[in-house]
Protein backbone atom coordinates (compact mmCIF):
# COMPACT_ATOMS: atom_id res chain seq x y z
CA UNK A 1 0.00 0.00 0.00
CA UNK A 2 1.13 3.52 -0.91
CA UNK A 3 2.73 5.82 2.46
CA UNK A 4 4.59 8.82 2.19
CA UNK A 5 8.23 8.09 2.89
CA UNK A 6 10.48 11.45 3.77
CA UNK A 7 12.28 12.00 0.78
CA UNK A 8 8.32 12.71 -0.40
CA UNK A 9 8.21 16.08 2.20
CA UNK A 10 11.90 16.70 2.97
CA UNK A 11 13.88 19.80 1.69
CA UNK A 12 16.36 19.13 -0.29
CA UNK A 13 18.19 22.50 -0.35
CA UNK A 14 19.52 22.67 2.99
CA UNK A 15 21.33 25.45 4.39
CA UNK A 16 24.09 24.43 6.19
CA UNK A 17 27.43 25.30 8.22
CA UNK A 18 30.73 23.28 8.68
CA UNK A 19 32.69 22.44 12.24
CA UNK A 20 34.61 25.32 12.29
CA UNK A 21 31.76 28.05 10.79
CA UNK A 22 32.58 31.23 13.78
CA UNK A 23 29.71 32.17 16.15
CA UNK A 24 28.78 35.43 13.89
CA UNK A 25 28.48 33.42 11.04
CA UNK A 26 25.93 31.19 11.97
CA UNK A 27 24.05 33.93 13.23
CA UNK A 28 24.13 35.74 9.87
CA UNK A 29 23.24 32.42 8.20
CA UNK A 30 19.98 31.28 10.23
CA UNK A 31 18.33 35.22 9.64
CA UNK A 32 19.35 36.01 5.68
CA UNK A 33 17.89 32.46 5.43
CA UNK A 34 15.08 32.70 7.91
CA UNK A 35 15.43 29.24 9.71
CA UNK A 36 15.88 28.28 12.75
CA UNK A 37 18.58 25.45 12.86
CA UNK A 38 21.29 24.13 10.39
CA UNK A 39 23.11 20.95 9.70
CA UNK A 40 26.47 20.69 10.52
CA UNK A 41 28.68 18.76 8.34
CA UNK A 42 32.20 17.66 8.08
CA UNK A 43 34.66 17.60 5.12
CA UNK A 44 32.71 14.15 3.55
CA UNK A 45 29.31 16.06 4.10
CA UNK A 46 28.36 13.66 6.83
CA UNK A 47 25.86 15.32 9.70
CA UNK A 48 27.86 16.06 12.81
CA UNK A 49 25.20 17.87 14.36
CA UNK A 50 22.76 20.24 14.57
CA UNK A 51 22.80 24.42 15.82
CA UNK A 52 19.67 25.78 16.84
CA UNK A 53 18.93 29.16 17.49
CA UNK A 54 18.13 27.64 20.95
CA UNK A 55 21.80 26.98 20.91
CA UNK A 56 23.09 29.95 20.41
CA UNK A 57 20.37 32.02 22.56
CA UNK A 58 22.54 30.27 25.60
CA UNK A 59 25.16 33.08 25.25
CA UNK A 60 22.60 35.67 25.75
CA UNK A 61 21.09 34.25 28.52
CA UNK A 62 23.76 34.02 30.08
CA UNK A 63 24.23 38.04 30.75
CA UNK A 64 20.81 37.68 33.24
CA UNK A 65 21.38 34.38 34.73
CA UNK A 66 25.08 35.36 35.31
CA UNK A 67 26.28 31.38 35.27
CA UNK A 68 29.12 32.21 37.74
CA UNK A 69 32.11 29.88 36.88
CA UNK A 70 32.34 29.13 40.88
CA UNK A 71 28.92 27.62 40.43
CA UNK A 72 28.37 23.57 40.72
CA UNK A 73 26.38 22.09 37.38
CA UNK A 74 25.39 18.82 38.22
CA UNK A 75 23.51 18.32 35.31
CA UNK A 76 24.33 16.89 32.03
CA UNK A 77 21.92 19.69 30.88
CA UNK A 78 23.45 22.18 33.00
CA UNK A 79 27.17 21.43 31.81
CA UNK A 80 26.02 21.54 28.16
CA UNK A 81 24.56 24.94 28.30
CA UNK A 82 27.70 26.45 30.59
CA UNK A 83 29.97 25.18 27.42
CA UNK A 84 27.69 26.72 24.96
CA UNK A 85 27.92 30.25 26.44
CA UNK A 86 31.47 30.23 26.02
CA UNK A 87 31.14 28.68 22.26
CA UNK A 88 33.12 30.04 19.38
CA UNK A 89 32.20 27.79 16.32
CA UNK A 90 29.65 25.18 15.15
CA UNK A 91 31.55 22.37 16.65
CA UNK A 92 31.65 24.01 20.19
CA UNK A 93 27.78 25.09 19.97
CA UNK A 94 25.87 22.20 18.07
CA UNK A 95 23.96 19.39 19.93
CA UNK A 96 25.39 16.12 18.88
CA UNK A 97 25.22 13.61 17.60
CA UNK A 98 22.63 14.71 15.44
CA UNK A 99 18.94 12.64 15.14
CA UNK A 100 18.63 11.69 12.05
CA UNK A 101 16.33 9.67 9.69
CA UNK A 102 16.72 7.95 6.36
CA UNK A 103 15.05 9.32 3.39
CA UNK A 104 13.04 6.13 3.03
CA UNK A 105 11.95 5.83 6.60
CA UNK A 106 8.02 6.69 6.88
CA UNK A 107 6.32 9.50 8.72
CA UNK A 108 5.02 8.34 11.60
CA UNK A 109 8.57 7.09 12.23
CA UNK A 110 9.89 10.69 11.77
CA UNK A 111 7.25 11.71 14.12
CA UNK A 112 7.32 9.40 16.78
CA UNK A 113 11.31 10.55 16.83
CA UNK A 114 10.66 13.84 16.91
CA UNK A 115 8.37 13.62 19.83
CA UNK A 116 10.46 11.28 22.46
CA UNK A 117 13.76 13.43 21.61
CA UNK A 118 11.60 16.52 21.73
CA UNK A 119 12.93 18.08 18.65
CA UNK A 120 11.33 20.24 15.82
CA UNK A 121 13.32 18.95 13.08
CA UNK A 122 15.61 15.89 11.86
CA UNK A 123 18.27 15.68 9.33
CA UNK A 124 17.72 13.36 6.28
CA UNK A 125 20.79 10.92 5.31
CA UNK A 126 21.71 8.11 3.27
CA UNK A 127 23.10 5.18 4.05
CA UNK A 128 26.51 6.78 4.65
CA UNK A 129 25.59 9.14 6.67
CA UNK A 130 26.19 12.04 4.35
CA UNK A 131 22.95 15.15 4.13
CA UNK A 132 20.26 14.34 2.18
CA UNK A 133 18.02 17.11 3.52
CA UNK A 134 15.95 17.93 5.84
CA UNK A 135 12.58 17.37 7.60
CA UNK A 136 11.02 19.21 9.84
CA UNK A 137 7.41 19.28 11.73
CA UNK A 138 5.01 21.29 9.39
CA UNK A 139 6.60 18.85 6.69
CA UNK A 140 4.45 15.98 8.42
CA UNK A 141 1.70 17.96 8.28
CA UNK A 142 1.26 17.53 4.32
CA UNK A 143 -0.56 14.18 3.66
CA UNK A 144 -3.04 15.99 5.69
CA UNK A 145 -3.69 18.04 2.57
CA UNK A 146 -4.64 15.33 0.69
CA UNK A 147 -8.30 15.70 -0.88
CA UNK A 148 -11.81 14.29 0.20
CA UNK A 149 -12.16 12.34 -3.23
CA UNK A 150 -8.22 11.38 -3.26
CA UNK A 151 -8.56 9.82 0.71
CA UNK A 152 -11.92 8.07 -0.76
CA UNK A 153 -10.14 6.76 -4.17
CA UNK A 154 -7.51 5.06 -2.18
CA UNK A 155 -9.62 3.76 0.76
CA UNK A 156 -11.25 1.59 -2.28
CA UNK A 157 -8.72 1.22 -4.74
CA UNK A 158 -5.36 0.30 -1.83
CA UNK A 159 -7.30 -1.22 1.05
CA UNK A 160 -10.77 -2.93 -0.22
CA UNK A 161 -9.93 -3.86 -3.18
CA UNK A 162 -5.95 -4.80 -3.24
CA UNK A 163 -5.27 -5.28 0.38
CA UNK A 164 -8.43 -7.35 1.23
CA UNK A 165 -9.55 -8.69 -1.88
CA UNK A 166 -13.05 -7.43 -1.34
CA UNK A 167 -15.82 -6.26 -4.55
CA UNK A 168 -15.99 -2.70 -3.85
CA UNK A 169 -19.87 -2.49 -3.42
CA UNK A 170 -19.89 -3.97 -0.24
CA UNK A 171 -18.37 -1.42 1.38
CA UNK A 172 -19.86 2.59 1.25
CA UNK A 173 -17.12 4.98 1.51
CA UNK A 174 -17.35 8.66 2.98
CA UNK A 175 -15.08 11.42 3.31
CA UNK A 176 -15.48 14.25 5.14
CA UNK A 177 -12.93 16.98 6.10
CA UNK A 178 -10.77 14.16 6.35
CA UNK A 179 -12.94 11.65 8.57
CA UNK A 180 -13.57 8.74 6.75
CA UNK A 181 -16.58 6.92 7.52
CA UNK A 182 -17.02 3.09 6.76
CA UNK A 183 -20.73 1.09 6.44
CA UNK A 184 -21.47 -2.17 5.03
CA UNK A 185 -20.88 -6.01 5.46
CA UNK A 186 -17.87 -7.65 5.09
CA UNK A 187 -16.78 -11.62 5.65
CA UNK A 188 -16.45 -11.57 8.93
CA UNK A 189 -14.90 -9.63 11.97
CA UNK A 190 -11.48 -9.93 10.91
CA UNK A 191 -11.67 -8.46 7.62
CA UNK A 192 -13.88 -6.08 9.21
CA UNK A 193 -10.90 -4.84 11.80
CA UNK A 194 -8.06 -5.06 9.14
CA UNK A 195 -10.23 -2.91 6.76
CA UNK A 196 -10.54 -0.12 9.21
CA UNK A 197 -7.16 -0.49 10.67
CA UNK A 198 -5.66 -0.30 7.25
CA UNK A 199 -7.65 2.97 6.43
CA UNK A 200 -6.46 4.44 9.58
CA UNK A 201 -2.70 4.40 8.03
CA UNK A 202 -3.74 6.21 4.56
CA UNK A 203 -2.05 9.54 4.41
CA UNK A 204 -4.34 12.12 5.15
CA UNK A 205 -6.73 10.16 6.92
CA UNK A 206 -8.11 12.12 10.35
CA UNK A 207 -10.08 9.49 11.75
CA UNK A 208 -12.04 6.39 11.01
CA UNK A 209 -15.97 6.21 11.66
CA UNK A 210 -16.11 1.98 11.57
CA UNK A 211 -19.74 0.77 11.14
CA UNK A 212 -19.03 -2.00 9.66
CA UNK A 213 -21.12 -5.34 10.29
CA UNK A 214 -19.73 -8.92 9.61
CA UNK A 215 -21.53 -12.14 8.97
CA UNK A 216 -21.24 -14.48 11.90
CA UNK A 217 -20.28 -18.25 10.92
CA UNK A 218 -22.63 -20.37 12.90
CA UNK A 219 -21.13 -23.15 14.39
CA UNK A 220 -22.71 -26.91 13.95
CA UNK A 221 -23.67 -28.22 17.50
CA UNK A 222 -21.85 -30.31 19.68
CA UNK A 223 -22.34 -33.77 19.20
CA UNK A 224 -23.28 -35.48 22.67
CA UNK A 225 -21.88 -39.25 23.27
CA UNK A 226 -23.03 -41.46 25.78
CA UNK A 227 -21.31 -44.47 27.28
CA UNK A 228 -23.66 -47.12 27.50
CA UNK A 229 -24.20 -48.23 31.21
């Protein structure tokens, strides 16, 4: 069945900085080019890591919070943003190693990444580890552009009719705003649950409405054998 893979939504034009790119300069690079992070690669255009304007706001915090140098950071967190105030290039200031995904890893993969390592953006590489591009979180957002009448061709055409092998008339099909809402009769309650699971995963697909009925199989009674006395 058809999913949107990364390279389908990544940028492929990716602004980027090298280890030893000064302070200033990566400051001039994220505003002309009005982003927020950038890749930062080494002489064989691997990804290193990634600075974020988060990264480089540390050395203006800094001038309220005061980080005194007698102070104790006990935290891995703490010790991370002390060495960032004091940062002169990309390889001093960018959080590594970087969190990357392939280009032909699929979105809810990318997402569920982004959201345990609590990051708005992942760099794309191939299998050497070199940029690709980039993805970031509105770029997960687009399958849910899709169209009423595209979500509706491929509920029949990918999951009734190729996945389960079922004549299209059995099953009424309608899309609303995204919701997809399935009526009808189908075999029986597995291909019921498959069908609506499987519609669940289309690509632009909000939620599933399942009122679907299946045909029970009625068993044959259980024969009854008596020992004769």
């Amino acid at each position: 069945m058809l999913t949107t893979r990364v390279h389908h939504v990544m940028t492929r034009n990716v602004v980027c900085v090298r280890e030893h790119t000064p302070y200033k300069e990566i400051v001039r690079t994220l505003l002309e080019h009005a982003v927020s992070a950038v890749p930062v690669l080494d002489a064989q255009h691997r990804v290193l890591g990634m600075v974020s304007e988060a990264d480089l706001m540390e050395k203006q915090a800094s001038l309220a919070d005061g980080y005194p140098e007698t102070r104790q950071l006990l935290s891995r967190r703490g010790r991370a943003a002390q060495a960032k105030v004091h940062a002169l290039n990309a390889a001093s200031l960018m959080t590594a190693p970087a969190i990357t995904v392939s280009s032909g890893d699929d979105l809810a993969h990318a997402a569920s990444l982004m959201r345990r390592r609590a990051v708005r953006r992942l760099a794309v590489v191939d299998a050497d580890g070199r940029l690709a591009g980039i993805v970031s979180r509105s770029d997960l957002l687009k399958p849910y552009l899709r169209s009423d009448d595209g979500i509706r061709a491929a509920v029949v055409q990918h999951v009734i009719v190729e996945e389960m092998c079922t004549d299209p008339r059995a099953v009424r099909v309608d899309v609303r705003d995204g919701v997809v809402t399935l009526s009808g009769e189908m075999e029986n309650e597995f291909v019921a649950r498959d069908t609506a699971h499987l519609v669940r995963e289309l690509d632009g697909v909000v939620e599933v409405v399942d009122h679907l009925r299946y045909r029970i199989e009625e068993r044959p009674a259980a024969r009854v054998f008596r020992t004769p006395a």
